[in-house]
PDB file of N, CA and C in Angstrom:
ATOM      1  N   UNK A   1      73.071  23.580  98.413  1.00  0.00           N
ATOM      2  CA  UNK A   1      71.811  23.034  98.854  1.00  0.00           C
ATOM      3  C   UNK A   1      71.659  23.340 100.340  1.00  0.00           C
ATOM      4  N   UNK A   2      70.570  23.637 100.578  1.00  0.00           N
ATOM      5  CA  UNK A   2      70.403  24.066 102.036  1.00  0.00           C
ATOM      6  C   UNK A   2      70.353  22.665 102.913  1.00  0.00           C
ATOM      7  N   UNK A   3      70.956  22.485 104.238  1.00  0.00           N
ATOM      8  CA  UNK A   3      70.952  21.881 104.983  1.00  0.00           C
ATOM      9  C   UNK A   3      69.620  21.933 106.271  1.00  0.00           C
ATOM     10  N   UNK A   4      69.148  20.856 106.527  1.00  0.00           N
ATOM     11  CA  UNK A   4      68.150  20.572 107.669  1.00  0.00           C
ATOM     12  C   UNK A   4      68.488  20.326 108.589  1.00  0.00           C
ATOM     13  N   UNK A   5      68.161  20.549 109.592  1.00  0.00           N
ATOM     14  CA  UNK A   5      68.942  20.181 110.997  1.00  0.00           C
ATOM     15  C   UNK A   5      68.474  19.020 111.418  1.00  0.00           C
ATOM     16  N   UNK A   6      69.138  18.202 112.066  1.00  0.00           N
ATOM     17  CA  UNK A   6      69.165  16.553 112.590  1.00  0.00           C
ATOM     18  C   UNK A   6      68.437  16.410 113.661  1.00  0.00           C
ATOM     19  N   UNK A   7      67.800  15.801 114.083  1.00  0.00           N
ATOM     20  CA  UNK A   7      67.168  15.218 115.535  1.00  0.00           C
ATOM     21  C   UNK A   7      67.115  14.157 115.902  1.00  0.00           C
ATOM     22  N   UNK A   8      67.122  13.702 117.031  1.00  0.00           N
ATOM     23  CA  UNK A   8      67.364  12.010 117.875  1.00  0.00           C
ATOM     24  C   UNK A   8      67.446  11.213 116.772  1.00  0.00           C
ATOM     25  N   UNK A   9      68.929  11.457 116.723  1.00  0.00           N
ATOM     26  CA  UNK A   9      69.530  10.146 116.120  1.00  0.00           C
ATOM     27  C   UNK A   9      69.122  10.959 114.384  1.00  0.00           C
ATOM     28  N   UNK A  10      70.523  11.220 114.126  1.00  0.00           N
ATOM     29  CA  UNK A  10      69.894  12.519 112.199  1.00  0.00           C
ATOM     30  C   UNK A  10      70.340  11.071 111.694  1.00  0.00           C
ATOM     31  N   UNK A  11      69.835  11.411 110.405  1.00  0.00           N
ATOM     32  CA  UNK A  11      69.061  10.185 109.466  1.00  0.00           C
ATOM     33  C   UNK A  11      69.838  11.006 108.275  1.00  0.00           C
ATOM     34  N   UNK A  12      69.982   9.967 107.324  1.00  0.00           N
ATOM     35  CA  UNK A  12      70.803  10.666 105.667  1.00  0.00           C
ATOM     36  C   UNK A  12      69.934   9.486 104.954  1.00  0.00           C
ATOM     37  N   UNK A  13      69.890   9.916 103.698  1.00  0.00           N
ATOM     38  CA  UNK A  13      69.426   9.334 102.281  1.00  0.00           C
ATOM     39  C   UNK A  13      70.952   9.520 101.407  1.00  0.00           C
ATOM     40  N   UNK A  14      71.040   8.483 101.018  1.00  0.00           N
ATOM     41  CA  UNK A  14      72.361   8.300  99.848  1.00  0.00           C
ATOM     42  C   UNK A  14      71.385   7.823  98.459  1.00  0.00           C
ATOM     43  N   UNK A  15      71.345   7.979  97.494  1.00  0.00           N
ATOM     44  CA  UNK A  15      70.616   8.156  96.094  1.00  0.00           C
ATOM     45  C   UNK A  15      71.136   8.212  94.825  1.00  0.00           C
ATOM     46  N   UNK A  16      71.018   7.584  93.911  1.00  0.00           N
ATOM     47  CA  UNK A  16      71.220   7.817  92.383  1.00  0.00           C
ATOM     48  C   UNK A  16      70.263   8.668  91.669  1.00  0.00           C
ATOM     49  N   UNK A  17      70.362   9.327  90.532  1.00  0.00           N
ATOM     50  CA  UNK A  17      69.800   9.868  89.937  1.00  0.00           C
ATOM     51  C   UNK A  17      68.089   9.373  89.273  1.00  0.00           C
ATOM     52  N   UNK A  18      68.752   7.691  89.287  1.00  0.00           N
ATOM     53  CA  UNK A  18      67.541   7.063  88.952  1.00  0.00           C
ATOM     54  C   UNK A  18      66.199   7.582  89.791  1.00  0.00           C
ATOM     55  N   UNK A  19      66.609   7.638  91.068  1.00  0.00           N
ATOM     56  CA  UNK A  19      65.477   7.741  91.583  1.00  0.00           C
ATOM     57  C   UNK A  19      64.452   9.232  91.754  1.00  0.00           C
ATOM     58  N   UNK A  20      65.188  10.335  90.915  1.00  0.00           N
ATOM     59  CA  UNK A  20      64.678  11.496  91.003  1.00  0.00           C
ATOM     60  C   UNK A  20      64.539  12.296  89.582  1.00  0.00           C
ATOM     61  N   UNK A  21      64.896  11.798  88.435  1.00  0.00           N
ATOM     62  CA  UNK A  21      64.760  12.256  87.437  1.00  0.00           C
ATOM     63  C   UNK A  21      64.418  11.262  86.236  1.00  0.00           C
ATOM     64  N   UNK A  22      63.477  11.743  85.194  1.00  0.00           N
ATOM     65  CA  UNK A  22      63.211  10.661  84.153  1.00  0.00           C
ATOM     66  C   UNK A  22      63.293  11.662  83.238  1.00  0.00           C
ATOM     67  N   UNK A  23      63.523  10.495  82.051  1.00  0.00           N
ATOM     68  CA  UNK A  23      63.938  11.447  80.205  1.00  0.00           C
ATOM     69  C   UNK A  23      62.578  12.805  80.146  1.00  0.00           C
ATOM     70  N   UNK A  24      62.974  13.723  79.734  1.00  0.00           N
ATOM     71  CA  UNK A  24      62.629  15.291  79.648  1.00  0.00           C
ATOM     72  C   UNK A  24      62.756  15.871  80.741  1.00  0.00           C
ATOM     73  N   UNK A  25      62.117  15.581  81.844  1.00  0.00           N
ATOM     74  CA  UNK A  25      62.022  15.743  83.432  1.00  0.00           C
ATOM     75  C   UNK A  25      63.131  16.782  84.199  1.00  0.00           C
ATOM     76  N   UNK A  26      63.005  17.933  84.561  1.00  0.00           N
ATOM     77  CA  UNK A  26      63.994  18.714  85.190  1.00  0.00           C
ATOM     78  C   UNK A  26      64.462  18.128  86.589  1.00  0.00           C
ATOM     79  N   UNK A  27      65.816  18.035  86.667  1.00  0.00           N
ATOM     80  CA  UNK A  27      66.260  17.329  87.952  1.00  0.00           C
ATOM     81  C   UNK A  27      66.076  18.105  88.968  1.00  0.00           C
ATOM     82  N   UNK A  28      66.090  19.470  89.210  1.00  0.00           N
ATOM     83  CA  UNK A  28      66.452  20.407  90.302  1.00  0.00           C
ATOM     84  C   UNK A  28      64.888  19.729  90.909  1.00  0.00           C
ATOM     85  N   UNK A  29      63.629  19.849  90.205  1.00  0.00           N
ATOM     86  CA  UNK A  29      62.138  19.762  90.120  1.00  0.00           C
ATOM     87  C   UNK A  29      62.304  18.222  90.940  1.00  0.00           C
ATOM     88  N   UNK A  30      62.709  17.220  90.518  1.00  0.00           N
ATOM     89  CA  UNK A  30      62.634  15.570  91.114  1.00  0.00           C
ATOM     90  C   UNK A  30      63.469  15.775  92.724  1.00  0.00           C
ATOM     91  N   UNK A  31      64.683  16.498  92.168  1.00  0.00           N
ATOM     92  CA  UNK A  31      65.133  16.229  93.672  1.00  0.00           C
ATOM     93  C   UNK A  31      64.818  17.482  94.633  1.00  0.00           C
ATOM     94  N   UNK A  32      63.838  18.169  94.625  1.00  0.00           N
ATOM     95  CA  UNK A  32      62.892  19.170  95.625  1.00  0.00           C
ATOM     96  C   UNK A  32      62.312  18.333  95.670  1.00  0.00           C
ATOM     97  N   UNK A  33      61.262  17.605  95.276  1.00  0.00           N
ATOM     98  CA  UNK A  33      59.894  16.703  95.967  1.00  0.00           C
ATOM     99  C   UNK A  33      60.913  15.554  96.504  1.00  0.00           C
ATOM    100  N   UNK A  34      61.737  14.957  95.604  1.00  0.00           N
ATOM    101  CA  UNK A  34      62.100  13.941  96.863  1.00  0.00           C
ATOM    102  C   UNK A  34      62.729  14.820  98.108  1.00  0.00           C
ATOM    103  N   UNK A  35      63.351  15.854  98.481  1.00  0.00           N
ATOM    104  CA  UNK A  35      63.909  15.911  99.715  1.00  0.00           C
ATOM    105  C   UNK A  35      62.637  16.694 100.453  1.00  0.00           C
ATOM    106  N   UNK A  36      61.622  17.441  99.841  1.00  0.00           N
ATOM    107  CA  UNK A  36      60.715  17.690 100.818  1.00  0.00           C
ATOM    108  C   UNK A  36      59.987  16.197 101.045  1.00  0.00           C
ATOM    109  N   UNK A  37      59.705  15.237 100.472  1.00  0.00           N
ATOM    110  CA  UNK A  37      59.297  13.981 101.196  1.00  0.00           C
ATOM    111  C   UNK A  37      60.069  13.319 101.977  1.00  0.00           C
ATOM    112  N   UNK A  38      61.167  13.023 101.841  1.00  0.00           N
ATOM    113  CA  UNK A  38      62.050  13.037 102.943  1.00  0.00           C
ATOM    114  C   UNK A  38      62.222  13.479 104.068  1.00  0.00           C
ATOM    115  N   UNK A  39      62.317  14.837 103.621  1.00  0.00           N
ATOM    116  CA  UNK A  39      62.043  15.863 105.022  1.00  0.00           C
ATOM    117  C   UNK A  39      60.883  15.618 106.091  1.00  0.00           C
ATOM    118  N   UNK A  40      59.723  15.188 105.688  1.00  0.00           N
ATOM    119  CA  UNK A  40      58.116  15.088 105.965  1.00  0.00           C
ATOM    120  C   UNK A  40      57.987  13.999 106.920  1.00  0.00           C
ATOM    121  N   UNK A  41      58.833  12.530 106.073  1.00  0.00           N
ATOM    122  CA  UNK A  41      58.608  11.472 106.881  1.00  0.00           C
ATOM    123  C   UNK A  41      60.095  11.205 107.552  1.00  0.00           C
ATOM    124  N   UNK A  42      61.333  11.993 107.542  1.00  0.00           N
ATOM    125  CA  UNK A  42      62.177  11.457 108.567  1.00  0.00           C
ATOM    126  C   UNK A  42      62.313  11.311 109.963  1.00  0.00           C
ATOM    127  N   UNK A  43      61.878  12.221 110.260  1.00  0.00           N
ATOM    128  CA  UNK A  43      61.606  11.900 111.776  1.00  0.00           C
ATOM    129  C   UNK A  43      61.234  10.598 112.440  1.00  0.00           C
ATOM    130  N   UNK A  44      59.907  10.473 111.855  1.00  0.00           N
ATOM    131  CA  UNK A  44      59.266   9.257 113.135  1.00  0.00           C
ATOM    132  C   UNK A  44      59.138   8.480 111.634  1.00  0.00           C
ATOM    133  N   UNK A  45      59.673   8.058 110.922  1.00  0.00           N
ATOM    134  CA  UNK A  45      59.129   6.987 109.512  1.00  0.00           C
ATOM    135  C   UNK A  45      60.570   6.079 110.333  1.00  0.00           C
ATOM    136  N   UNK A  46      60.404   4.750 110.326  1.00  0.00           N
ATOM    137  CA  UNK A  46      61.208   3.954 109.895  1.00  0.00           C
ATOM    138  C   UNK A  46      61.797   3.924 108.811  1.00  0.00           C
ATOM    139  N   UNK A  47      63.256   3.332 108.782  1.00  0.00           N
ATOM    140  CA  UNK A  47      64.621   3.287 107.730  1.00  0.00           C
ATOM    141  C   UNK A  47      63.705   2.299 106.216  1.00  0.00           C
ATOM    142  N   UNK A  48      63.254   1.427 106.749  1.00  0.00           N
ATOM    143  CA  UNK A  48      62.513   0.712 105.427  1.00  0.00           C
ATOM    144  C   UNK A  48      61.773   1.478 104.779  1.00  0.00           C
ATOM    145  N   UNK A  49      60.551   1.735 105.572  1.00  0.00           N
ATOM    146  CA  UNK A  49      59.271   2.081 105.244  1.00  0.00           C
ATOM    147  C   UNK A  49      59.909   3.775 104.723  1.00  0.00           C
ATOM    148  N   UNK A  50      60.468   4.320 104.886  1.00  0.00           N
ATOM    149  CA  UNK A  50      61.282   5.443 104.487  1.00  0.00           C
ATOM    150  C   UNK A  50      61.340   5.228 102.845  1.00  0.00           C
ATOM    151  N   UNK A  51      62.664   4.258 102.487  1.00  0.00           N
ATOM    152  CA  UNK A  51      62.793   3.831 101.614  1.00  0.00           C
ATOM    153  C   UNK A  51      61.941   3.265 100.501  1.00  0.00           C
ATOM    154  N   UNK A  52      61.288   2.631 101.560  1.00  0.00           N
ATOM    155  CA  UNK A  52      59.995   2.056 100.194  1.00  0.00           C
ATOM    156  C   UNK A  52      59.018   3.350 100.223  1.00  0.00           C
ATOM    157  N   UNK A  53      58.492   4.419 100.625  1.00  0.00           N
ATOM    158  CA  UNK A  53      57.926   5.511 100.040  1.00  0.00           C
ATOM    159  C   UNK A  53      58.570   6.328  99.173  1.00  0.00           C
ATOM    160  N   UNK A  54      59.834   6.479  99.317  1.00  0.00           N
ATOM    161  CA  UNK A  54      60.410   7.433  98.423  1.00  0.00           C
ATOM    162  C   UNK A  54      60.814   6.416  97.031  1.00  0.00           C
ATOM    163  N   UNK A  55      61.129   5.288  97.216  1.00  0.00           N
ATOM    164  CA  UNK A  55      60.895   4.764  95.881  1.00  0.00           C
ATOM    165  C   UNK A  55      59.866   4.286  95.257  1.00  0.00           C
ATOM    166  N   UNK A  56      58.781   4.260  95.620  1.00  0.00           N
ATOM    167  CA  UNK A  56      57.391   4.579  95.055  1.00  0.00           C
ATOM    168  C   UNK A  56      57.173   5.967  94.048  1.00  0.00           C
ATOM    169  N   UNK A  57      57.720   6.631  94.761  1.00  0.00           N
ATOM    170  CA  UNK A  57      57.884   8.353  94.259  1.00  0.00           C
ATOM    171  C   UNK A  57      58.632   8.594  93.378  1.00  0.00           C
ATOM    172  N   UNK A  58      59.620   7.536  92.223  1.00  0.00           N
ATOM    173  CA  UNK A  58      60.154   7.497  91.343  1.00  0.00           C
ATOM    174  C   UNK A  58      58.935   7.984  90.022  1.00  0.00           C
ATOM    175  N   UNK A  59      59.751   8.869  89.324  1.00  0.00           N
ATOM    176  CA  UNK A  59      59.129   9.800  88.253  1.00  0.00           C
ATOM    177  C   UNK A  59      58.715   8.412  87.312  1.00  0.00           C
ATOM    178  N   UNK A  60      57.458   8.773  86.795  1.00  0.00           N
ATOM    179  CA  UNK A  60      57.087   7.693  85.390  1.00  0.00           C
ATOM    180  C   UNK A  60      58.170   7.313  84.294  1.00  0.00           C
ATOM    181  N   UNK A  61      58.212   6.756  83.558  1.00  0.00           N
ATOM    182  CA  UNK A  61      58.968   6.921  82.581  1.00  0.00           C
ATOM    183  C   UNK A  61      60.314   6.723  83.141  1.00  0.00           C
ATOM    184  N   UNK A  62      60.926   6.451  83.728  1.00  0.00           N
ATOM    185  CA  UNK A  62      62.328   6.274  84.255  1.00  0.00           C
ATOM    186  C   UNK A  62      63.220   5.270  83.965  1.00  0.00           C
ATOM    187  N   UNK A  63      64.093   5.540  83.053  1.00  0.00           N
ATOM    188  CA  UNK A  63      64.642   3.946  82.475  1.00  0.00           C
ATOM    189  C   UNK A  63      65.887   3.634  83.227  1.00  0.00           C
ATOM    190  N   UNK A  64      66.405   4.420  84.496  1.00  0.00           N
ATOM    191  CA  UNK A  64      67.613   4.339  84.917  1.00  0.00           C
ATOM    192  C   UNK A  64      67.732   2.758  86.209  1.00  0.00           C
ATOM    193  N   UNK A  65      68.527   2.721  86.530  1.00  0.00           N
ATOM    194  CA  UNK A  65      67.822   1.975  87.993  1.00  0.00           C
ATOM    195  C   UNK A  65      68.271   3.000  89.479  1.00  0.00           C
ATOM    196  N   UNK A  66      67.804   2.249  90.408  1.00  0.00           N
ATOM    197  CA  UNK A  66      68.191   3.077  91.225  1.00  0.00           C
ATOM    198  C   UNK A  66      69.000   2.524  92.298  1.00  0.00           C
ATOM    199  N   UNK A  67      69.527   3.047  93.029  1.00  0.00           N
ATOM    200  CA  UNK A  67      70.289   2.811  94.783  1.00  0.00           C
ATOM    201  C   UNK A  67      70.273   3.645  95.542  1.00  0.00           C
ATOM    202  N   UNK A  68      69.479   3.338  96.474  1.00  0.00           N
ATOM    203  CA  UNK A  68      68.997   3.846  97.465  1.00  0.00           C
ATOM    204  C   UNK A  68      69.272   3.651  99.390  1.00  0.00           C
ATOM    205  N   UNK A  69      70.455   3.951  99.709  1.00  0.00           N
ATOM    206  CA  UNK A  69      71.052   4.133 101.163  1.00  0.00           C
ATOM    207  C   UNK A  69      70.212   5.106 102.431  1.00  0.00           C
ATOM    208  N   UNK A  70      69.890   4.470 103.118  1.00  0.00           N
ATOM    209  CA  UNK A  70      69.338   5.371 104.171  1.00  0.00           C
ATOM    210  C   UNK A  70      70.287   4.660 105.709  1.00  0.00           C
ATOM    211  N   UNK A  71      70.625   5.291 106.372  1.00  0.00           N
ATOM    212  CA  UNK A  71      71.228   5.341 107.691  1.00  0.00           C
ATOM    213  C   UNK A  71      70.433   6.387 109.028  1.00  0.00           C
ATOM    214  N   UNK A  72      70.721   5.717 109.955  1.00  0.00           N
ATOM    215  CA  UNK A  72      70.580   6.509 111.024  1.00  0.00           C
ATOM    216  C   UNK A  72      71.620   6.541 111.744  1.00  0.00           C
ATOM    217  N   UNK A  73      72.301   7.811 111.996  1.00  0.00           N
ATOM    218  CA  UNK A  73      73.481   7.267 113.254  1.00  0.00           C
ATOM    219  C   UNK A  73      72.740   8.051 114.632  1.00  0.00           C
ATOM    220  N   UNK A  74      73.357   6.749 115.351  1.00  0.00           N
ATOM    221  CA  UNK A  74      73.329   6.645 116.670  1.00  0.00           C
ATOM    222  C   UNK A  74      73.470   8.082 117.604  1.00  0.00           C
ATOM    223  N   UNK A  75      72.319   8.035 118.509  1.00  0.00           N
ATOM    224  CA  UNK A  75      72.102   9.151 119.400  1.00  0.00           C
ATOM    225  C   UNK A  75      73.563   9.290 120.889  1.00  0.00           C
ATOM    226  N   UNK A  76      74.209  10.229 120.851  1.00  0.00           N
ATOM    227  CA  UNK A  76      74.986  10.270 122.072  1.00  0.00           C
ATOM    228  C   UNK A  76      74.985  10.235 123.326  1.00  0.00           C
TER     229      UNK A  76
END
């Protein structure tokens, strides 16, 4: 998977499957839109408000649950 480069203070998403794939649904397909939305709002999105958009963005039909980790570490 290709890597993005970090800025003031790089930010990670930790994730279950729940949150990017539902029954028929191709996974490679769920987890491209979630990391280009990710990508979009990490910068200047807050750690919550982060979180609660991308789990909004959970595929229909999804019977899994999810867990969802976001961090920022600290600027040097």
């Amino acid at each position: 998977m290709p890597l993005a480069p970090c800025r003031r203070g790089p930010r990670s998403c930790l994730y279950t499957d729940g949150l990017i794939e539902a029954p028929g649904s191709d996974l490679d397909s769920g987890l491209g839109l979630q990391r280009r939305l990710a990508l979009a709002l990490a910068q200047e999105t807050p750690l919550d408000t982060l979180c609660d958009r991308l789990s909004v963005r959970m595929p229909p039909g999804g019977t899994d649950g999810i867990a969802l980790v976001a961090l920022r570490l600290p600027t040097r």
